[in-house]
Structures are given as structure tokens and as C-alpha cells.
Protein backbone atom coordinates (compact mmCIF):
# COMPACT_ATOMS: atom_id res chain seq x y z
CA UNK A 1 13.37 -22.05 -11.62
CA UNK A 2 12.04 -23.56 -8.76
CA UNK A 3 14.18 -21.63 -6.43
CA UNK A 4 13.26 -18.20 -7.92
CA UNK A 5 9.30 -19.20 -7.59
CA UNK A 6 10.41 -19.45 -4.03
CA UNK A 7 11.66 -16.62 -3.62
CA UNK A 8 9.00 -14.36 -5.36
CA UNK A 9 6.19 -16.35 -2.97
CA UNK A 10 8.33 -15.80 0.19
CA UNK A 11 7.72 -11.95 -0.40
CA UNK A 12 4.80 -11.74 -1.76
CA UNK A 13 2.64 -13.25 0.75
CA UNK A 14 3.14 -10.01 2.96
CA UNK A 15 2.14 -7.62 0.31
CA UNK A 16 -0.92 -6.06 1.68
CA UNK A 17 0.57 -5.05 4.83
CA UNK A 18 4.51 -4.90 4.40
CA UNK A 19 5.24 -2.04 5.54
CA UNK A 20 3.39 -2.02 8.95
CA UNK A 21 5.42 -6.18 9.60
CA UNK A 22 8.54 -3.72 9.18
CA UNK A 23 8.05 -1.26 11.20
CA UNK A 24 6.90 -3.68 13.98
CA UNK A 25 9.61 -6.05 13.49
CA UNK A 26 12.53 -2.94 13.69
CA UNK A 27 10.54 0.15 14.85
CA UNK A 28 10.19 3.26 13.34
CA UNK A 29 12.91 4.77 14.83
CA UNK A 30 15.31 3.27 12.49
CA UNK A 31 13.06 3.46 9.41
CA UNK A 32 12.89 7.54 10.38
CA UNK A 33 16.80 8.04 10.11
CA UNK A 34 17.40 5.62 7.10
CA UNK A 35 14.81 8.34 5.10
CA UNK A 36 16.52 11.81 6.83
CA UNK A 37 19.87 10.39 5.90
CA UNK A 38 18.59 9.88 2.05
CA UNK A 39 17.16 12.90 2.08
CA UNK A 40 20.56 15.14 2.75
CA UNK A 41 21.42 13.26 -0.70
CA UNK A 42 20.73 16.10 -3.86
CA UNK A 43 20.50 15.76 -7.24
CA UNK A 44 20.78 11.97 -7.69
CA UNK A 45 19.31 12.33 -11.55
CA UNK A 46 18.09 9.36 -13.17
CA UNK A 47 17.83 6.69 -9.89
CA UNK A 48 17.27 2.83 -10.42
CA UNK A 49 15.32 1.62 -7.14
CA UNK A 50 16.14 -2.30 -6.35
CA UNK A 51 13.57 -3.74 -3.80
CA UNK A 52 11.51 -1.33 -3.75
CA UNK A 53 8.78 -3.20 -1.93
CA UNK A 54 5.45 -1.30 -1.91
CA UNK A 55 7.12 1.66 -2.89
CA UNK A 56 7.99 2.88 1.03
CA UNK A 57 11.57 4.65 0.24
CA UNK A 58 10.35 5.33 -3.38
CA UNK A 59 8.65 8.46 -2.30
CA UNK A 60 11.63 10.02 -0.50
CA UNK A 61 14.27 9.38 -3.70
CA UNK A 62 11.81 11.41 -5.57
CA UNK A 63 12.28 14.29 -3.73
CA UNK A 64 16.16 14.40 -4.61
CA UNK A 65 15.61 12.85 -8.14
CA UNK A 66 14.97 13.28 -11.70
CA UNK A 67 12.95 10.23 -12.03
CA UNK A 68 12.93 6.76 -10.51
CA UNK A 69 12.57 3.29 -12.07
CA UNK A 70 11.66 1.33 -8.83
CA UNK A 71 11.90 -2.40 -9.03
CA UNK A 72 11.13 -5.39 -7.17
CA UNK A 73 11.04 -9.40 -7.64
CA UNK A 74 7.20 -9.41 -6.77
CA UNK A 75 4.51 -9.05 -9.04
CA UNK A 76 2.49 -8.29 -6.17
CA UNK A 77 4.55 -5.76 -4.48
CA UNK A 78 5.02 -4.11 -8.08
CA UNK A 79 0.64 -3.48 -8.19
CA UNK A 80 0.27 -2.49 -4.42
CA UNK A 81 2.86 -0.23 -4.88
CA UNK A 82 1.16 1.16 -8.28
CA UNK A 83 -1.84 1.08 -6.64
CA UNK A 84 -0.91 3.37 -3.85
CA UNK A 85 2.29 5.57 -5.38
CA UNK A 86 1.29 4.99 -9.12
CA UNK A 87 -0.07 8.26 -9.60
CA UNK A 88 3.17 10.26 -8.91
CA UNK A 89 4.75 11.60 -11.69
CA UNK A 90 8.39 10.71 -12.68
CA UNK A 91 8.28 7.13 -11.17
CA UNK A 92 7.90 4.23 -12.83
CA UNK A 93 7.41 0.48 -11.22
CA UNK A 94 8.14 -2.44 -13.10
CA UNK A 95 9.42 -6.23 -11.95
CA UNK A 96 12.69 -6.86 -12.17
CA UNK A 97 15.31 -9.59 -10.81
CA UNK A 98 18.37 -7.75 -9.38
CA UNK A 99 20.71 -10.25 -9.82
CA UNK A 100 20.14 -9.96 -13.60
CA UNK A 101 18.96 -6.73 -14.64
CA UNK A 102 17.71 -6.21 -18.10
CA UNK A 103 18.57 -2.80 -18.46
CA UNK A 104 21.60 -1.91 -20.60
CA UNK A 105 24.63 -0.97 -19.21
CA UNK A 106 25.32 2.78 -17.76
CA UNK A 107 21.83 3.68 -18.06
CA UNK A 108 21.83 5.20 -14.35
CA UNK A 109 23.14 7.81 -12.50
CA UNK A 110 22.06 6.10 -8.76
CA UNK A 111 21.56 2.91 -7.59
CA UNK A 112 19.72 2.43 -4.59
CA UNK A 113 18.36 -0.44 -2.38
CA UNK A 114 16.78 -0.63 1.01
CA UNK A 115 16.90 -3.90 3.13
CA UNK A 116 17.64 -6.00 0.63
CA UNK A 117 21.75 -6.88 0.20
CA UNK A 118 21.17 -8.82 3.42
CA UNK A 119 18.23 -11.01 2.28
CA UNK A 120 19.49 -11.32 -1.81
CA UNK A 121 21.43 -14.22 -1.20
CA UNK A 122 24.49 -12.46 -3.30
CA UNK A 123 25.38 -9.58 -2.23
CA UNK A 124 28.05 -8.98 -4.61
CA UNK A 125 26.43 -10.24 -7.50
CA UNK A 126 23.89 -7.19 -6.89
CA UNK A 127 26.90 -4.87 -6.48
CA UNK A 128 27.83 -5.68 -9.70
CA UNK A 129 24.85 -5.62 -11.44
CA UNK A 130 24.51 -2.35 -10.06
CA UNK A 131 28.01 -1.27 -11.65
CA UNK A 132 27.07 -2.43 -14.95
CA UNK A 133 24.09 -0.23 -15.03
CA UNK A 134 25.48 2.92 -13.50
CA UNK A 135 27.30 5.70 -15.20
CA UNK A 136 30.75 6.34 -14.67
CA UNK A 137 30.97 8.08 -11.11
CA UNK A 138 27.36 7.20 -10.67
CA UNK A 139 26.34 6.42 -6.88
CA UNK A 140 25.41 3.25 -5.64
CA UNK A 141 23.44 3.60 -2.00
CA UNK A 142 22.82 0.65 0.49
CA UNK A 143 20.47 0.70 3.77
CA UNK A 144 20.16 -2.53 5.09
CA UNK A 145 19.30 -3.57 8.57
CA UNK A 146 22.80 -4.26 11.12
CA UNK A 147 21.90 -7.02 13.16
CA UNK A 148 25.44 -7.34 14.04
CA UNK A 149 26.12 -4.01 15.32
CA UNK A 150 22.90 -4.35 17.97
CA UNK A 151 23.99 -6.03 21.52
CA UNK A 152 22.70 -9.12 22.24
CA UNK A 153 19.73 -8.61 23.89
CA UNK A 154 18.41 -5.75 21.31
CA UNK A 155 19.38 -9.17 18.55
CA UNK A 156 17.40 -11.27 20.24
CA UNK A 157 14.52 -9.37 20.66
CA UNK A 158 14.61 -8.72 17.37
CA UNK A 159 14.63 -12.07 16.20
CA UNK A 160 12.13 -13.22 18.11
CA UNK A 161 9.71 -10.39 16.52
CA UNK A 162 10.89 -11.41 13.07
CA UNK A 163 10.13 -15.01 13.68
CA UNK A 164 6.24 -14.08 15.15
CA UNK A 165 5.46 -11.59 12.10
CA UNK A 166 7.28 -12.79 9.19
CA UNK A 167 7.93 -16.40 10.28
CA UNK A 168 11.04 -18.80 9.49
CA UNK A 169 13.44 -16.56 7.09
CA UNK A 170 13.95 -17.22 3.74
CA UNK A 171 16.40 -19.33 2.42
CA UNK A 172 18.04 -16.80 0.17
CA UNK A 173 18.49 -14.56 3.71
CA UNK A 174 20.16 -17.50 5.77
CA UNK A 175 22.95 -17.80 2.66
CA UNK A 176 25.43 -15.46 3.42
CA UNK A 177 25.95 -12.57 6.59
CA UNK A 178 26.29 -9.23 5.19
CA UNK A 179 27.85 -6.92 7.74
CA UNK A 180 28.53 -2.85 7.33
CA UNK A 181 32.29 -3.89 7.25
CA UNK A 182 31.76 -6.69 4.38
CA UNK A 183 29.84 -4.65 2.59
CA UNK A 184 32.10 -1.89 2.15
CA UNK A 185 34.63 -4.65 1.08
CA UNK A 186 32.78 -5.67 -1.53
CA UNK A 187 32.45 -2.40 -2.61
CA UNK A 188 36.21 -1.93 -2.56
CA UNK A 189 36.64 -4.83 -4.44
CA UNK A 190 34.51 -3.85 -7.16
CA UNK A 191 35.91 -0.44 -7.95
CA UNK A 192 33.42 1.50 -5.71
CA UNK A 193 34.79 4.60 -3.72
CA UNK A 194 32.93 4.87 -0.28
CA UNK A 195 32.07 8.52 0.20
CA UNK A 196 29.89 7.57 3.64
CA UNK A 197 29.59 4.70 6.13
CA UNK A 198 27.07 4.95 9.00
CA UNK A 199 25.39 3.02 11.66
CA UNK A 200 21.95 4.91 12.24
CA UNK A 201 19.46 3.88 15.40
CA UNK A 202 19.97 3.50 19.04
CA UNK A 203 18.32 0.05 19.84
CA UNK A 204 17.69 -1.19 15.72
CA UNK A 205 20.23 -0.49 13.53
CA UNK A 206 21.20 -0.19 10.19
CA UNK A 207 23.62 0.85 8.04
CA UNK A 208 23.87 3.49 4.97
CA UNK A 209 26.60 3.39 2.78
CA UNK A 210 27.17 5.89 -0.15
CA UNK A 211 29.57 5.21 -2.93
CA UNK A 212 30.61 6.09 -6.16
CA UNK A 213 31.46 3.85 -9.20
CA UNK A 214 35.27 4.85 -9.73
């Protein structure tokens, strides 16, 4: 219990100006093609949003969507992001722990999560969450930052602009390295067919993989 508390306080004390720490920390450059790349997606139905933060990639998926449930761990994220994207129709926000979702299984036809399989602290635990509540042949997209694709001198910089805005990391984002290549094994492993596996940005960079639950 104690370590979940953690975790929730950890993200919520950046609430009221998330999005701007990002962009400062990685630059907008990267943030710009993660959102294009969604955005060639089409038709992604009924879309379960994990992390959704203040609700920054929830109003791209609802240009390609039927409706989005967007999620996050954070009571406060959850009402800044109702208080500035509430009024949209077709989304919903509600809290919601994605390592144990308590929606029932194959309710979805997408999965998607932004910057947050390399800061969960499980990243295959949330891969399989996310199967459980996906269709059959549903998709399941990841963009997470690639701080192992950047040379050393673009990682370093980076880090030290991480440390200055956000501080010391948290402990659930020290626990295990997620990397494009062990994320698409993880996929692999848990019946996921990778349909697309990109690095996007020049000096930041991240990765966006599609995949569909076989």
C-alpha cells in the first residue's frame, strides 16, 4: 500500500504544469512526431488510454476513435485533465491502476499508452493487462521515450534536464530498462504480432510500436 501511495504522489505533484516539464525535459520535436505517427492510425474503435496524464495524447486518439476511456494512477491528473478536455464528447477520464485493470476482459478494441512502459515498473505485467482487455486482433500501441537509442551526449543532456525539472526519478522508473528491442520481445512473448517498430526524433527519441493481439 505504501508503495502505491508513492507512486500516485510522485506524479501528482507535477499536475498543474505536466505537460510544459515534458516538453522541456525532451522537446517538442519528439512530442510532434509521436502525435503525426498516431494520427496515420484509422478507425481504432473503442480505445482504452493508460497514462493518460492531463489528457495531452487523449485529444489526438479521438480524432481516429470511437470513444476513449483515458486513465491514469492520479487523482489529480484525472481532474486537470477533466478540467481542461472534460467537455469533449466521446471521452471519458476515470483513475485506474494499469497493472490491475478493473475492466472485464475483451472490452477494447485499442490499447494505448504514452511514456509510461518505461516508468511502470512492469512492463510486461501492463502488456498483459492490456491483452486481457483487448478484443481478439485488437491493437495494443506503445510510445515511450528511447533513451538508449540517443548518443551519449544527447543522454546526458537529457538527464541532466530531467534531474533539474522533475528531480530524482521514481523508484518504480529505476526498476527495470525498457528498450524498443525488449519491448517488442515482450510483445512476442505474449502473443502480440508487431505490425510497426519505429524510432522517431533526431536528438530525443522515442519509440512507437503497433501490434495486434494474435
Amino acid at each position: 500500500m505504501m508503495e502505491t501511495k508513492n507512486k500516485e504522489t510522485y506524479w501528482s505533484r507535477f499536475t498543474e504544469d505536466f505537460e510544459e516539464r515534458q516538453s522541456r525535459v525532451v522537446g517538442n520535436e519528439v512530442l510532434l512526431l509521436a502525435h503525426e505517427e498516431l494520427l496515420k492510425e484509422a478507425d481504432l474503435g473503442n480505445v482504452l488510454e493508460l497514462g493518460c496524464g492531463t489528457g495531452l495524447y487523449t485529444d489526438t486518439l479521438l480524432q481516429i476513435s470511437k470513444n476513449v476511456v483515458a486513465t491514469d494512477f492520479s487523482d489529480e491528473m484525472i481532474a486537470l485533465a477533466k478540467q481542461k478536455r472534460g467537455n469533449m464528447k466521446n471521452i471519458t477520464f476515470q483513475k485506474a491502476d494499469a497493472l490491475n485493470l478493473e475492466f472485464e476482459d475483451e472490452t477494447f478494441d485499442t490499447v494505448f499508452m504514452a511514456n509510461l512502459i518505461h516508468v511502470i515498473g512492469d512492463a510486461e505485467r501492463v502488456i498483459q493487462e492490456s491483452r486481457r482487455v483487448l478484443k481478439d486482433g485488437g491493437l495494443l500501441i506503445i510510445n515511450s521515450f528511447a533513451i538508449d537509442d540517443m548518443n551519449f551526449f544527447n543522454k546526458m543532456a537529457m538527464g541532466i534536464r530531467y534531474l533539474r525539472i522533475f528531480g530524482k526519478p521514481s523508484s518504480e522508473a529505476t526498476k527495470e530498462k525498457t528498450t524498443r528491442k525488449s519491448v517488442e520481445q515482450l510483445l512476442k512473448n505474449n502473443s502480440f504480432e508487431i505490425i510497426k517498430s519505429l524510432i522517431l526524433g533526431s536528438k530525443s527519441k522515442a519509440i512507437y510500436i503497433s501490434s495486434r493481439k494474435l
